[in-house]
PDB file of N, CA and C in Angstrom:
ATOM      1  N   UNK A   1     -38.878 -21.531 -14.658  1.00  0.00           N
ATOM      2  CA  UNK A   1     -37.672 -22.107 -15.216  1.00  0.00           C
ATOM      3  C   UNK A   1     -36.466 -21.439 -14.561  1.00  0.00           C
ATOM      4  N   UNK A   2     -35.600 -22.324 -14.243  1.00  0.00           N
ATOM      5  CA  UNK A   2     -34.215 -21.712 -13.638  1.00  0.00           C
ATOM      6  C   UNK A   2     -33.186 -21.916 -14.676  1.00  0.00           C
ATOM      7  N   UNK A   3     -32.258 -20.911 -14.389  1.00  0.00           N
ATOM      8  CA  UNK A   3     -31.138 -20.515 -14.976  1.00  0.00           C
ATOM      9  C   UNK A   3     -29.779 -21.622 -14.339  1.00  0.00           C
ATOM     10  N   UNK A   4     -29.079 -22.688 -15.265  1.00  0.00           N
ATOM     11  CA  UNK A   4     -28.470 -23.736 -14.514  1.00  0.00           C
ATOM     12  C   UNK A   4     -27.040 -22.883 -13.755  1.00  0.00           C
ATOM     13  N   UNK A   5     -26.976 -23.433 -12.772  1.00  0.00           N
ATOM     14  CA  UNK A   5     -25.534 -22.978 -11.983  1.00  0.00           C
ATOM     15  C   UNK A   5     -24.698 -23.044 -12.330  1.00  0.00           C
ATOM     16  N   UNK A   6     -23.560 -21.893 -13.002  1.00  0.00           N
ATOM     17  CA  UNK A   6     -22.402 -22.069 -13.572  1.00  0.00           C
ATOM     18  C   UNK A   6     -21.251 -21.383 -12.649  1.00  0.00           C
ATOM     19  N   UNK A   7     -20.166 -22.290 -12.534  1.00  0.00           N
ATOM     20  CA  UNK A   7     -19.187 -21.557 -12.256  1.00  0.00           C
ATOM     21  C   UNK A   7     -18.457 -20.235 -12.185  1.00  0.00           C
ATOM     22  N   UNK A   8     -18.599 -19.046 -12.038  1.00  0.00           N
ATOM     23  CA  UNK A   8     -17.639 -17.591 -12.121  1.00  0.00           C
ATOM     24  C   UNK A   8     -16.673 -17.332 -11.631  1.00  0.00           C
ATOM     25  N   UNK A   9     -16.533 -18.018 -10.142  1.00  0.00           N
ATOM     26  CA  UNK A   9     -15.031 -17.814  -9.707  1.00  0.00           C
ATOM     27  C   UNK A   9     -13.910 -18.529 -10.770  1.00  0.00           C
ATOM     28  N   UNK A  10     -13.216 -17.016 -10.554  1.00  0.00           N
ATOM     29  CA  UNK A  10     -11.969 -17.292 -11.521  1.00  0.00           C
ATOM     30  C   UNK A  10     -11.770 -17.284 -13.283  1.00  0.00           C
ATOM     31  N   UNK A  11     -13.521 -16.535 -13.427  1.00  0.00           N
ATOM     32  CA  UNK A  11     -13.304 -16.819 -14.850  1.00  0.00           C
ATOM     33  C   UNK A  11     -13.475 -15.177 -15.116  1.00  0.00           C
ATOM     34  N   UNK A  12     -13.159 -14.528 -16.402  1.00  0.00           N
ATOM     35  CA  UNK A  12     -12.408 -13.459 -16.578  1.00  0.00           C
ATOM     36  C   UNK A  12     -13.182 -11.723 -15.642  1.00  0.00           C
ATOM     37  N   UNK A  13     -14.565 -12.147 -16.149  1.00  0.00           N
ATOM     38  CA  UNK A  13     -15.571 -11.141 -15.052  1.00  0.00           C
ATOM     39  C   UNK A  13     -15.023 -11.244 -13.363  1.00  0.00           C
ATOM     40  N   UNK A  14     -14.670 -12.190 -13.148  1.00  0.00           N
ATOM     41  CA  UNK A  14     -14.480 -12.368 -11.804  1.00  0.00           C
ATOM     42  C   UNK A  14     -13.190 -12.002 -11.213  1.00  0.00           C
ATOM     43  N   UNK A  15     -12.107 -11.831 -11.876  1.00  0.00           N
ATOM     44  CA  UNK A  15     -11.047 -11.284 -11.915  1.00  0.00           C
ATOM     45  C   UNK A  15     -11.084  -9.955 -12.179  1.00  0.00           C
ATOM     46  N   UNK A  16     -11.647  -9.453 -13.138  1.00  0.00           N
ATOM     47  CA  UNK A  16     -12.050  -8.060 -13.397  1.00  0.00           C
ATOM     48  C   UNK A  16     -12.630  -7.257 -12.561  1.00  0.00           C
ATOM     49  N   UNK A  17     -13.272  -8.015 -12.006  1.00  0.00           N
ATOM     50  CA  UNK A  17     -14.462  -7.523 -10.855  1.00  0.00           C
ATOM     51  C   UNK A  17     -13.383  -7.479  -9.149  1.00  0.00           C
ATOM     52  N   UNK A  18     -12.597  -8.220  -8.946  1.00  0.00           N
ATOM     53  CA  UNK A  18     -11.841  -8.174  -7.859  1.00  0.00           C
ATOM     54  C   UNK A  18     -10.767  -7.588  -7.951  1.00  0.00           C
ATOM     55  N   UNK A  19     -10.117  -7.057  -9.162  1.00  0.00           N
ATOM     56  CA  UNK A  19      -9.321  -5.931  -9.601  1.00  0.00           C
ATOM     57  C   UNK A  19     -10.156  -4.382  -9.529  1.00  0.00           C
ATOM     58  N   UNK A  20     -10.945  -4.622  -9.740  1.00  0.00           N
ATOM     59  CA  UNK A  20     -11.843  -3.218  -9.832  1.00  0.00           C
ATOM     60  C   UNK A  20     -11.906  -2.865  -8.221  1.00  0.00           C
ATOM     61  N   UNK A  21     -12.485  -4.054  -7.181  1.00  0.00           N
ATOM     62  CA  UNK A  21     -12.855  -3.983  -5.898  1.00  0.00           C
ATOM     63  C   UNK A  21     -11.255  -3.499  -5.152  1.00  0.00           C
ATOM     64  N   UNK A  22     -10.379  -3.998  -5.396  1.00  0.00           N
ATOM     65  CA  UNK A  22      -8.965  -3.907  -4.553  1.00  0.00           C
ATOM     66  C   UNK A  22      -8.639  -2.594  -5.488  1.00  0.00           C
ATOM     67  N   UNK A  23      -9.048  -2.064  -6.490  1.00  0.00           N
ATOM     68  CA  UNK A  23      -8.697  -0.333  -6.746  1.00  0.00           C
ATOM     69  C   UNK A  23      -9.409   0.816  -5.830  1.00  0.00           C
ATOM     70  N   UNK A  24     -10.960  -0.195  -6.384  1.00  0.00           N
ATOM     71  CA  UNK A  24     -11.749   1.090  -5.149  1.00  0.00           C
ATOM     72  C   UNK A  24     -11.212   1.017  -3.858  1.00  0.00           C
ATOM     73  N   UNK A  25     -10.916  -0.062  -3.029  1.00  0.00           N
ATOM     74  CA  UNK A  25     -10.813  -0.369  -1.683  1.00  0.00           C
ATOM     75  C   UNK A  25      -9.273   0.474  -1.141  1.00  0.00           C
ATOM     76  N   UNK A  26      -8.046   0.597  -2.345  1.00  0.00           N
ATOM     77  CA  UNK A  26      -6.931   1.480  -2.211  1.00  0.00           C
ATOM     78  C   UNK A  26      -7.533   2.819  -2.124  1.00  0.00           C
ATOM     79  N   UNK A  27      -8.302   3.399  -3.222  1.00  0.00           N
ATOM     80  CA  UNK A  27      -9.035   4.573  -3.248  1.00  0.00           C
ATOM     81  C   UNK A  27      -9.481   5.356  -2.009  1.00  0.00           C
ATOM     82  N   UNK A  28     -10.262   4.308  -1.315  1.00  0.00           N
ATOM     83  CA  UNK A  28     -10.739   4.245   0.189  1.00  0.00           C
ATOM     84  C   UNK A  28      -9.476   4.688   0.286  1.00  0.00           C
ATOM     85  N   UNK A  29      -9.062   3.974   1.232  1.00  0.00           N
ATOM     86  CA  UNK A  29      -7.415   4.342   1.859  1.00  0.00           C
ATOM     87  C   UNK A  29      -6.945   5.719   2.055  1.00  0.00           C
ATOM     88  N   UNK A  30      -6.830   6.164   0.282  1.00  0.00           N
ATOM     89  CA  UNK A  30      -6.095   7.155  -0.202  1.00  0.00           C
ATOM     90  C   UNK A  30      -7.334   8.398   0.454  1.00  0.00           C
ATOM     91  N   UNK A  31      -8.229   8.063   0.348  1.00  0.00           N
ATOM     92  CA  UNK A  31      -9.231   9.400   0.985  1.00  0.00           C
ATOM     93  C   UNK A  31      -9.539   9.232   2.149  1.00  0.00           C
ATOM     94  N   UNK A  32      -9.654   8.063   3.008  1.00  0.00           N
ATOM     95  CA  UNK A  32      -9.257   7.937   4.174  1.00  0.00           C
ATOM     96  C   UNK A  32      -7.999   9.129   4.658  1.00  0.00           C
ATOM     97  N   UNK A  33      -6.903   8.731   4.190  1.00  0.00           N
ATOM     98  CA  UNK A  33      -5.716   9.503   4.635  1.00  0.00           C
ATOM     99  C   UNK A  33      -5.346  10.869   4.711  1.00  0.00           C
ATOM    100  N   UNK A  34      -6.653  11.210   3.352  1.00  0.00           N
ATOM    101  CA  UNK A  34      -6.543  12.614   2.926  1.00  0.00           C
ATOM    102  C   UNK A  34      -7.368  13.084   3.945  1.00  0.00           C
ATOM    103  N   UNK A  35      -8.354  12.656   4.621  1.00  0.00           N
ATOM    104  CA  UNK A  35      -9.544  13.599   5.566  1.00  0.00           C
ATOM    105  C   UNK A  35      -8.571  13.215   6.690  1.00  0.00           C
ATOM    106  N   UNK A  36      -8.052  12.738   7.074  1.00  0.00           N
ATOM    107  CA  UNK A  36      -7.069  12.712   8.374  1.00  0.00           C
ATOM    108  C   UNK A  36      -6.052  14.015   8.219  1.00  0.00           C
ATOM    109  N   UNK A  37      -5.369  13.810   6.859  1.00  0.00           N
ATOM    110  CA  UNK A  37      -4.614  14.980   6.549  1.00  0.00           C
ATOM    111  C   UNK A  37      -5.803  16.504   6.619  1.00  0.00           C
ATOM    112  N   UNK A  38      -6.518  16.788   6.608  1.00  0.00           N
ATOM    113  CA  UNK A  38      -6.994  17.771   6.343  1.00  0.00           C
ATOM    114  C   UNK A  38      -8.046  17.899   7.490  1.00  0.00           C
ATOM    115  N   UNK A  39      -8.081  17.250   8.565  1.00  0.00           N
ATOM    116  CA  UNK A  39      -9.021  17.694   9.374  1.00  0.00           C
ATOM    117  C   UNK A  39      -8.319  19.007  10.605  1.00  0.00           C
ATOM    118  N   UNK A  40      -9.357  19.934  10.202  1.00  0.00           N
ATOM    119  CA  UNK A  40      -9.036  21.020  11.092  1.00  0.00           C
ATOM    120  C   UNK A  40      -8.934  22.188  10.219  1.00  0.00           C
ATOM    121  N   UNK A  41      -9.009  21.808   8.699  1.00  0.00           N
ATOM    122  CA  UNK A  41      -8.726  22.969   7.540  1.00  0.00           C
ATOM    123  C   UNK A  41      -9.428  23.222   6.622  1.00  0.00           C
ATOM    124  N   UNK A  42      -9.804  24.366   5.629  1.00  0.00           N
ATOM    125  CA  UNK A  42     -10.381  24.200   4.847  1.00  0.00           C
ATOM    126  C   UNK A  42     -11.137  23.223   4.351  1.00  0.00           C
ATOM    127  N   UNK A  43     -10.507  22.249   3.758  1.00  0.00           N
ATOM    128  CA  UNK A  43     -10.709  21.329   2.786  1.00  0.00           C
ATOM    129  C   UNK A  43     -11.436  20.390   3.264  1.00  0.00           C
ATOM    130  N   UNK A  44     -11.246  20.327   4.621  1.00  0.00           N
ATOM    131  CA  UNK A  44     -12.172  18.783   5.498  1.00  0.00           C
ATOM    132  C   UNK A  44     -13.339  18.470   5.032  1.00  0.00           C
ATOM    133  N   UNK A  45     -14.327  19.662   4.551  1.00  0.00           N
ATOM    134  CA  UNK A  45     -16.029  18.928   4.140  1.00  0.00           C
ATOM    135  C   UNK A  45     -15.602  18.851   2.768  1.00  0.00           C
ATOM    136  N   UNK A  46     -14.763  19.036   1.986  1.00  0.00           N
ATOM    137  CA  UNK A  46     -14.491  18.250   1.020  1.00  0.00           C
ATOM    138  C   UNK A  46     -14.041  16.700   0.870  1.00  0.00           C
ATOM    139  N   UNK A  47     -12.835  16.833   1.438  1.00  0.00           N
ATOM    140  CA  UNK A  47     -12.303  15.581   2.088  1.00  0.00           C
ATOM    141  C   UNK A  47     -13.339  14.408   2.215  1.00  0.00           C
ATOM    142  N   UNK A  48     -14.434  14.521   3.395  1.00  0.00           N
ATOM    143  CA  UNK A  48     -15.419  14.070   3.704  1.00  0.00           C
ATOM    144  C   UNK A  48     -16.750  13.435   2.841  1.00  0.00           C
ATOM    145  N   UNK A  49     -16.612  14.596   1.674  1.00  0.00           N
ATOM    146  CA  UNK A  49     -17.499  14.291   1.105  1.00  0.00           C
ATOM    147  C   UNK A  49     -16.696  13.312   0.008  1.00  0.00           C
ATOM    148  N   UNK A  50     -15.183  13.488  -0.317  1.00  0.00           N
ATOM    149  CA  UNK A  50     -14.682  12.220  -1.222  1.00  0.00           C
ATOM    150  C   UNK A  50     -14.687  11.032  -0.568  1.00  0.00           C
ATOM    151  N   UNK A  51     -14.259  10.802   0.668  1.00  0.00           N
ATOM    152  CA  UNK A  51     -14.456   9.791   1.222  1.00  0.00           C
ATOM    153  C   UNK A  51     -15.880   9.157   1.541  1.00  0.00           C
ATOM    154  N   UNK A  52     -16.975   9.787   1.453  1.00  0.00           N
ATOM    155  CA  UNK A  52     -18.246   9.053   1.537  1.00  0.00           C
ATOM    156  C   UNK A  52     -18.549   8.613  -0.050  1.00  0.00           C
ATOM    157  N   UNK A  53     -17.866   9.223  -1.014  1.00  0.00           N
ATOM    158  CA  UNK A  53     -18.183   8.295  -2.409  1.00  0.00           C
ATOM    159  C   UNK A  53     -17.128   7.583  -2.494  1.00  0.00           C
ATOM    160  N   UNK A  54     -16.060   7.679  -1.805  1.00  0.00           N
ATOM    161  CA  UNK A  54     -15.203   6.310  -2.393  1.00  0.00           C
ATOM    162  C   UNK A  54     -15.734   4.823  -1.482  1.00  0.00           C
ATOM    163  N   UNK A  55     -16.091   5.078  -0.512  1.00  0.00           N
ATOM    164  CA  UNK A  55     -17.121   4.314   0.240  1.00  0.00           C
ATOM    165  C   UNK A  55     -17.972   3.954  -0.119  1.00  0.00           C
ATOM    166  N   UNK A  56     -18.940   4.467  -0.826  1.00  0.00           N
ATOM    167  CA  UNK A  56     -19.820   4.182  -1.500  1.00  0.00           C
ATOM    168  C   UNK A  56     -19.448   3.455  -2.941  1.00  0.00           C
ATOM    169  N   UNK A  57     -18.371   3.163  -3.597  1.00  0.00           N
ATOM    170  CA  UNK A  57     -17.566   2.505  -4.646  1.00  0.00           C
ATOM    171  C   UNK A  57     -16.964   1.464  -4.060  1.00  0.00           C
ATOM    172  N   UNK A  58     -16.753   1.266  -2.895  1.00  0.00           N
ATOM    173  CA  UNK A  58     -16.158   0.251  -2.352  1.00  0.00           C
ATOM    174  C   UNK A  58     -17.380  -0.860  -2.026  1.00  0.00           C
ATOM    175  N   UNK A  59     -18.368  -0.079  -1.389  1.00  0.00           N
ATOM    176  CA  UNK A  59     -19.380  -1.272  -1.408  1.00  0.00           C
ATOM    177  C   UNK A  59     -19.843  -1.612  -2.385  1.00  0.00           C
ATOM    178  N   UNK A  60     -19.969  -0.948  -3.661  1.00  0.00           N
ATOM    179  CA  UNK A  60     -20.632  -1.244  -4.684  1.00  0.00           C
ATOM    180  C   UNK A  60     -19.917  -2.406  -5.580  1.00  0.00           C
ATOM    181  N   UNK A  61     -18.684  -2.162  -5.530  1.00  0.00           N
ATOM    182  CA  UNK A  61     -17.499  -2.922  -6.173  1.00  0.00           C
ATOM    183  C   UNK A  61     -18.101  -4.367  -5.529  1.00  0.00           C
ATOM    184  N   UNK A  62     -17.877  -4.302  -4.114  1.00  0.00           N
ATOM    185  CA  UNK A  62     -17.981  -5.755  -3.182  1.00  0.00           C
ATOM    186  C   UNK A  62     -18.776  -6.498  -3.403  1.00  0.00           C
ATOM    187  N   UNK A  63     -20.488  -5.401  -3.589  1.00  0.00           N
ATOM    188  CA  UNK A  63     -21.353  -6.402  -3.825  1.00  0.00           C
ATOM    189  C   UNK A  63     -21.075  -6.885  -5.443  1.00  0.00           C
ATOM    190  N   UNK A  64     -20.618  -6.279  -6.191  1.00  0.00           N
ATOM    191  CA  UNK A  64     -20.621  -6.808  -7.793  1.00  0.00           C
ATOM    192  C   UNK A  64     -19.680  -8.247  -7.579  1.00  0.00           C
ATOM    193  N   UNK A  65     -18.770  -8.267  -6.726  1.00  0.00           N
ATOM    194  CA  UNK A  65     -17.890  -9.313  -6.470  1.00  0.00           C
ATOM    195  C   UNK A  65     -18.449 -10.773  -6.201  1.00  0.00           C
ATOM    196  N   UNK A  66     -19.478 -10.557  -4.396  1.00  0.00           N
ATOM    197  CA  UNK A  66     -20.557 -10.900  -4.233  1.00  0.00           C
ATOM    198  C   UNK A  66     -21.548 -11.553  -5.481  1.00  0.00           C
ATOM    199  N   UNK A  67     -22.132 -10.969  -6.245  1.00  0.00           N
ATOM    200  CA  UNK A  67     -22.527 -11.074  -6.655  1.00  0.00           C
ATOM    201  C   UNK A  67     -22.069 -12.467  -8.159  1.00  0.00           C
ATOM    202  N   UNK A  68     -20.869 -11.779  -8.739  1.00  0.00           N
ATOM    203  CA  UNK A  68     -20.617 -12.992  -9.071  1.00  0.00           C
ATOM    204  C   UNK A  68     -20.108 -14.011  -8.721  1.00  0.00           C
ATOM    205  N   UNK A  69     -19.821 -14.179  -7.777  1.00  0.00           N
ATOM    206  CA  UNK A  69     -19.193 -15.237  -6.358  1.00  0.00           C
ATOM    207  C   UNK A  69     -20.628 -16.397  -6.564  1.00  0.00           C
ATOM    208  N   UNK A  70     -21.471 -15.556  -6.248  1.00  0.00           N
ATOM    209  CA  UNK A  70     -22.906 -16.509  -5.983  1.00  0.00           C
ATOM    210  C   UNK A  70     -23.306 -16.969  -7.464  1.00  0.00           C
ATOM    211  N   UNK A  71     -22.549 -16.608  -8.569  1.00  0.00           N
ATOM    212  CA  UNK A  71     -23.684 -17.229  -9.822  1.00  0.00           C
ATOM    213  C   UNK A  71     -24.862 -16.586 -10.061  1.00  0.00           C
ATOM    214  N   UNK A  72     -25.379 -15.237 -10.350  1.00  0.00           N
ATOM    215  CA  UNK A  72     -25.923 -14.818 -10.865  1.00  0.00           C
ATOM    216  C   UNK A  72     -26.210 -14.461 -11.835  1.00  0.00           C
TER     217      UNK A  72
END
C-alpha cells in the first residue's frame, strides 16, 4: 500500500525547514570566515573543527529540505 502524494512545498514544515537551512548555511559562512581569520594561530584546529559541524548541519538541513520537496 502507498502513501497518496501530497503537496509540501510551501506548506508550514517547508518553510520552517528552509528557514532552518538558510540559518545553518549563514552559520557555514560565519565559520567559514572564522578559520580564514584564524589560520596560522592557536585557534585554527578549533576553527576547523566548527566548521566541519556547521557543514555537517548544512547538509543535514538540505537534505531535510530535499526531503520534504519530494513528499515524503
Amino acid at each position: 500500500m502507498r502513501f497518496p502524494v501530497q503537496e509540501h512545498v510551501g506548506s508550514a514544515a517547508h518553510r520552517d525547514a528552509l528557514r532552518r537551512r538558510d540559518q545553518a548555511r549563514e552559520h557555514q559562512r560565519d565559520m567559514r570566515d572564522a578559520l580564514a581569520a584564524s589560520t596560522g594561530v592557536q585557534d585554527e584546529r578549533a576553527a576547523t573543527t566548527r566548521l566541519a559541524e556547521a557543514s555537517e548541519q548544512t547538509a543535514a538541513r538540505e537534505a531535510w529540505v530535499s526531503w520534504i520537496e519530494r513528499g515524503y
